[in-house]
C-alpha atoms as a PDB file:
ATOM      1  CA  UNK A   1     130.891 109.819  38.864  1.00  0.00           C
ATOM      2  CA  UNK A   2     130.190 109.484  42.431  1.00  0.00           C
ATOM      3  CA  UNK A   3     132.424 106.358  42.607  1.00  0.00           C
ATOM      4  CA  UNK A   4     135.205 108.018  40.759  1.00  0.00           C
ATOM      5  CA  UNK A   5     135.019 111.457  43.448  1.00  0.00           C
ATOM      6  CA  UNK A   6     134.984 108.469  46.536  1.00  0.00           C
ATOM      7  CA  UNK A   7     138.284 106.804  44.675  1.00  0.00           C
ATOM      8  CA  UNK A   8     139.853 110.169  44.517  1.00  0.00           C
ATOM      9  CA  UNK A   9     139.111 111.242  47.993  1.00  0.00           C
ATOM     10  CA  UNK A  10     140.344 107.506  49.939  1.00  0.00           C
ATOM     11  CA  UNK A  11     143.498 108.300  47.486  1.00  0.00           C
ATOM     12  CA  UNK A  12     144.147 111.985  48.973  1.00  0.00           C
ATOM     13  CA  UNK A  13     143.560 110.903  52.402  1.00  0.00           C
ATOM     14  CA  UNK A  14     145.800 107.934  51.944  1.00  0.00           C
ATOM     15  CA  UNK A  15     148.163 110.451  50.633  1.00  0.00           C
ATOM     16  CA  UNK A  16     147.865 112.820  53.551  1.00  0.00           C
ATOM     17  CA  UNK A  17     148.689 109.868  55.577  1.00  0.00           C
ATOM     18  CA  UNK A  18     151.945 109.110  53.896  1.00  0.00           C
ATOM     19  CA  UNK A  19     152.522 112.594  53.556  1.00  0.00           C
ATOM     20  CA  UNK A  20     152.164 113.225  57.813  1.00  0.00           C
ATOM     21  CA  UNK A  21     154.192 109.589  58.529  1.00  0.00           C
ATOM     22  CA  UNK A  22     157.303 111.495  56.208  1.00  0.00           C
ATOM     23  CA  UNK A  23     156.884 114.468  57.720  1.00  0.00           C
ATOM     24  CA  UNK A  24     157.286 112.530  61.290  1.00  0.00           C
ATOM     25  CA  UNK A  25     159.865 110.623  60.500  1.00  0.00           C
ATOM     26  CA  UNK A  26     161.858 113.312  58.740  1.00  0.00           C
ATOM     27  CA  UNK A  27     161.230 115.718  61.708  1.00  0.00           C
ATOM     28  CA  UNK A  28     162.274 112.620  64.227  1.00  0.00           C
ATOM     29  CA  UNK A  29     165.351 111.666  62.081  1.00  0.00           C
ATOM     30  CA  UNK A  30     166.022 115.186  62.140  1.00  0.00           C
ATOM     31  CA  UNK A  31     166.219 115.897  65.257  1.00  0.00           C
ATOM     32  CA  UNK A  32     168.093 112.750  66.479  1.00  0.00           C
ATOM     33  CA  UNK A  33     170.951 113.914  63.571  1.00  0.00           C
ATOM     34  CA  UNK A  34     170.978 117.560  65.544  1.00  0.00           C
ATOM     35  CA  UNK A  35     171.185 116.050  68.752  1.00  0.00           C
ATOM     36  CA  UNK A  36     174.430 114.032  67.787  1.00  0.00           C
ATOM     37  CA  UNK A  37     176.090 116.285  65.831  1.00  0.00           C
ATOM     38  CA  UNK A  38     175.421 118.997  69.622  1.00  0.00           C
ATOM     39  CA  UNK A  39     177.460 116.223  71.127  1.00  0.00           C
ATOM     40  CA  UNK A  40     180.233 116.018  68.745  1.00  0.00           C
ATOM     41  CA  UNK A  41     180.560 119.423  68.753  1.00  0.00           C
ATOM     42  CA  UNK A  42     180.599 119.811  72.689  1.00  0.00           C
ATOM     43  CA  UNK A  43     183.449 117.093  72.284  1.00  0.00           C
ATOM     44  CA  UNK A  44     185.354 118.815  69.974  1.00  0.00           C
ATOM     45  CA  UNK A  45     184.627 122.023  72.434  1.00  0.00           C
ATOM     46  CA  UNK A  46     183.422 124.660  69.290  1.00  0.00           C
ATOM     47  CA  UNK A  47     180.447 125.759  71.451  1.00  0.00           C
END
């Protein structure tokens, strides 16, 4: 049982680990997309 709940737990915090890396990326990606489309829309002059 003990092994099992030690399984589980490296598998969550694995998971968490993924789960913050997406989160960066996703934020990052995000934020570079915003950035660009500012700049496009400074070009087209719609601010």
């Amino acid at each position: 049982m003990k092994k099992a709940l030690e399984i589980m737990r490296n598998a969550l915090a694995a998971l968490g680990v993924f789960f913050l890396y997406l989160l960066g990326h996703g934020m990052w990606d995000y934020t570079q997309h915003a950035a660009a489309s500012d700049l496009a829309c400074v070009y087209a002059r719609c601010m």
